[in-house]
Protein backbone atom coordinates (compact mmCIF):
# COMPACT_ATOMS: atom_id res chain seq x y z
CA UNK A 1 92.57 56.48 127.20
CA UNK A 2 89.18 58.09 126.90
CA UNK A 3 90.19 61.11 128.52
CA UNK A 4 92.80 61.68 126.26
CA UNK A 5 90.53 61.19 123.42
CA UNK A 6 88.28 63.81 125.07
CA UNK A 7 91.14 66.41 125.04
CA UNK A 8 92.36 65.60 121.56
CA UNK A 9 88.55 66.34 120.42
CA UNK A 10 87.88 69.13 122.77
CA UNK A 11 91.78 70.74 120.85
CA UNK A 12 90.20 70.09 117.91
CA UNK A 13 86.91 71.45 118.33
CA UNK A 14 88.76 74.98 119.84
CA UNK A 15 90.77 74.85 116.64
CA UNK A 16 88.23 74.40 114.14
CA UNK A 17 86.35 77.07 116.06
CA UNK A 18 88.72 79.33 115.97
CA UNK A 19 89.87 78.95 112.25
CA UNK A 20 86.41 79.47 111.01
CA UNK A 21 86.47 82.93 113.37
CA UNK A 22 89.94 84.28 112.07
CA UNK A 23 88.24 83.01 108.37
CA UNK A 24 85.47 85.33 109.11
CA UNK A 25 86.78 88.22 110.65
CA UNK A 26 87.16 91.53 108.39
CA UNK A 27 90.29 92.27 106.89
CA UNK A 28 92.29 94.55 108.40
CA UNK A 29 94.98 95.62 105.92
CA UNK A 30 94.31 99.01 104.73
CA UNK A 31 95.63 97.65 100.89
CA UNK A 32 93.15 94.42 101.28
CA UNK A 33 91.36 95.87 98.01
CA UNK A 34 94.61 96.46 96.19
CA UNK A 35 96.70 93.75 97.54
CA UNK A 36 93.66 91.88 96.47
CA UNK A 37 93.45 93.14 92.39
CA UNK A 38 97.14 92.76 91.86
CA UNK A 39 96.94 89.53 92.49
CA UNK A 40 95.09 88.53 89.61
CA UNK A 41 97.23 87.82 86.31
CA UNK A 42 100.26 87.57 89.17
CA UNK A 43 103.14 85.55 88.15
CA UNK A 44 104.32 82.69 90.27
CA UNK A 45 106.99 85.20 91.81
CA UNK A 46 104.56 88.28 92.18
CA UNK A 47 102.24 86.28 94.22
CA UNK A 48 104.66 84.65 96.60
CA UNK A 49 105.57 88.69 97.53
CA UNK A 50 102.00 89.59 97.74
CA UNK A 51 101.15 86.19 100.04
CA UNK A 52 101.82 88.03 103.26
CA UNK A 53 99.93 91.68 102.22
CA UNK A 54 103.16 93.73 102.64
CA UNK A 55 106.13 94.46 99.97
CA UNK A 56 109.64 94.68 101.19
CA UNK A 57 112.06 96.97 100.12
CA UNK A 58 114.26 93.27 99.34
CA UNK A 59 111.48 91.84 97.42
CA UNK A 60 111.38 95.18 95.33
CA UNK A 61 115.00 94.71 94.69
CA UNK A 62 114.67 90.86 94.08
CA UNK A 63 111.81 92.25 91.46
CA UNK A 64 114.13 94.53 89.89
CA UNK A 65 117.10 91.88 89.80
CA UNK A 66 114.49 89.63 87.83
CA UNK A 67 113.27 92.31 85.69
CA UNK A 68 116.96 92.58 84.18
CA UNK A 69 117.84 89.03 84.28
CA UNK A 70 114.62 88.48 81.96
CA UNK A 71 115.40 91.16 79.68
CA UNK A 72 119.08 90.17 79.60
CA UNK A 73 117.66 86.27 78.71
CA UNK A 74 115.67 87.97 76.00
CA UNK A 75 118.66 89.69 74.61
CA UNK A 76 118.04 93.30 75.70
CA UNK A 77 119.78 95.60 77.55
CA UNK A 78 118.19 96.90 80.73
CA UNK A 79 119.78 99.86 80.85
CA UNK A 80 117.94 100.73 77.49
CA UNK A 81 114.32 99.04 78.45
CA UNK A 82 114.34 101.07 81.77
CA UNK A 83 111.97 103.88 80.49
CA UNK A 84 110.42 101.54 77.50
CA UNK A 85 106.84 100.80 76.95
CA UNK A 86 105.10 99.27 74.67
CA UNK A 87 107.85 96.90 73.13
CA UNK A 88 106.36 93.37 74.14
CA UNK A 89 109.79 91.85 75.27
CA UNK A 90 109.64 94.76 77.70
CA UNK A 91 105.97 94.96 78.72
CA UNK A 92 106.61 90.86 79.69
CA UNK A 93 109.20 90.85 81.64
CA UNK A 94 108.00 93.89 83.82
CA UNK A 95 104.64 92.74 83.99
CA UNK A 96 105.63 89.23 85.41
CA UNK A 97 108.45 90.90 88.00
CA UNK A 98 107.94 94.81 88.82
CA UNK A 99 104.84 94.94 87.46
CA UNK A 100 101.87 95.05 90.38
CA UNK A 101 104.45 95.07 93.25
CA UNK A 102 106.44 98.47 92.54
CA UNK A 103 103.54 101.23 92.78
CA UNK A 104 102.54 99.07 95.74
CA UNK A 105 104.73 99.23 98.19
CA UNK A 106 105.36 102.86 97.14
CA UNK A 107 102.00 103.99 98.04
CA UNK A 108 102.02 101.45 101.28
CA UNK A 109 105.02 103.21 102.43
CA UNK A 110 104.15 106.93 101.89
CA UNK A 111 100.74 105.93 103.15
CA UNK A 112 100.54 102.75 104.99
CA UNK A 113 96.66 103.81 106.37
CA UNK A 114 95.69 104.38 102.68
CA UNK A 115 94.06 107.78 103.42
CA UNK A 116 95.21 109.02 99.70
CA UNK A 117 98.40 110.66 98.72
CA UNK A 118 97.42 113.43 98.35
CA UNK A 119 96.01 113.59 101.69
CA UNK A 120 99.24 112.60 102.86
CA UNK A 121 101.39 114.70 100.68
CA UNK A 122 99.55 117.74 101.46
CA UNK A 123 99.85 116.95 105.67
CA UNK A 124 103.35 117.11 105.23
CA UNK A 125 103.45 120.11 103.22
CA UNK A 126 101.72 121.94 106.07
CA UNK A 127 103.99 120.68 108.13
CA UNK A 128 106.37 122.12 106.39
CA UNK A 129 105.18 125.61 106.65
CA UNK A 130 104.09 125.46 102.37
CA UNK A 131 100.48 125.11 103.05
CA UNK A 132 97.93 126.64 105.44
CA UNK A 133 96.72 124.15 108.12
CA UNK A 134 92.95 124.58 106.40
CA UNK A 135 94.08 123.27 102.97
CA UNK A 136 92.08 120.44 102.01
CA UNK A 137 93.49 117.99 99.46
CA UNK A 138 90.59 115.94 98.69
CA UNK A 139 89.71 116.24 95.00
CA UNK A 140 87.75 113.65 92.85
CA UNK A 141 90.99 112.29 91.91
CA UNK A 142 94.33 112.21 92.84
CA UNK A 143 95.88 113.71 89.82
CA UNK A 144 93.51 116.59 90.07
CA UNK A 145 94.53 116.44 93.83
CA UNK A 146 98.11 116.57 93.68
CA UNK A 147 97.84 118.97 90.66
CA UNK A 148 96.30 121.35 93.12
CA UNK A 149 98.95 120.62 95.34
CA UNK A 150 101.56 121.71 92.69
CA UNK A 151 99.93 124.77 92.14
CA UNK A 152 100.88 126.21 95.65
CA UNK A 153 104.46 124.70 96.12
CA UNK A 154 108.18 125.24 94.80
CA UNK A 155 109.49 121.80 93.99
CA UNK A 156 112.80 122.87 93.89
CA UNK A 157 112.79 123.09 97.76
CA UNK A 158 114.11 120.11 99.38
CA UNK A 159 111.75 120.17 102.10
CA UNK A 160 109.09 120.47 99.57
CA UNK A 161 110.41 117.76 97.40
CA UNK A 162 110.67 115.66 100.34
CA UNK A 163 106.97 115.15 100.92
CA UNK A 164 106.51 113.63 97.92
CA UNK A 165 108.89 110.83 98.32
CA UNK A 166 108.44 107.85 100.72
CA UNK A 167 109.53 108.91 103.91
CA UNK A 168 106.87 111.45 103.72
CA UNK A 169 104.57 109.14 105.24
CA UNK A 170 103.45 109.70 108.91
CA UNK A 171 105.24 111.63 111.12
């Protein structure tokens, strides 16, 4: 009996140990920071998506289906409200159900190491041939950044266009 008692403590110990190491141990995700901000003012539903620090394309749809179901509750049409700001029906329901998640998982898709869009943007457009290999895209922000970017491109050209859409992330 005692030595069983011994290995149930000694279990214990090793998991309490090892619980307080995984508590202390740096995050890892690249988004930790953001992940981390759109959490606060989260609705009940926003935060169950962020609990696992990643953003599914399903969860984006299940956002979306919400979105419309609370404007359709509210008695307005979603097809109207897509491009709407500022009307307070609207603001509320894409604040509690978009809101926080879409940008997101947009940026952790196109770039999952958070290096900066632009960064990434402009990799791809020297990979496509539209940039020289010595173009840096670091800028004090990205707007100025990807403004730049503009500057040197034709956005008509799929290839082009293509860079600034998800799949432009690595590779």
């Amino acid at each position: 009996m005692r030595r069983r008692a011994k290995e149930w403590l000694g279990a214990g110990l090793v998991a309490v140990v090892v619980g307080g190491v995984m508590l202390l141990a740096p995050e890892t995700n690249p988004y930790a920071e953001e992940l981390a901000a759109a959490r606060h003012g989260a609705s009940a539903f926003q935060l169950d998506v962020l609990a696992d620090r990643r953003i599914t394309d399903e969860e984006i749809a299940d956002a979306r289906r919400r979105w419309r179901a609370c404007l359709r509750d509210a008695g307005v049409d979603p097809v109207w409200a897509e491009d709407k700001a500022g009307f307070p029906v609207v603001d509320e329901c894409y604040d509690s159900t978009r809101g926080r998640l879409e940008e997101l998982a947009w940026n952790m898709k196109v770039d999952p190491e958070n290096r900066g869009l632009a960064v990434v943007i402009a990799e791809c457009l020297q990979r496509q041939g539209v940039l020289p290999a010595d173009y840096d895209a670091t800028g004090p922000t990205l707007e100025e950044a990807v403004g730049e970017l503009l500057q040197h491109v034709d956005i008509s050209d799929d290839g082009t266009r293509a860079c600034f859409l998800p799949a432009a992330g690595p590779g």
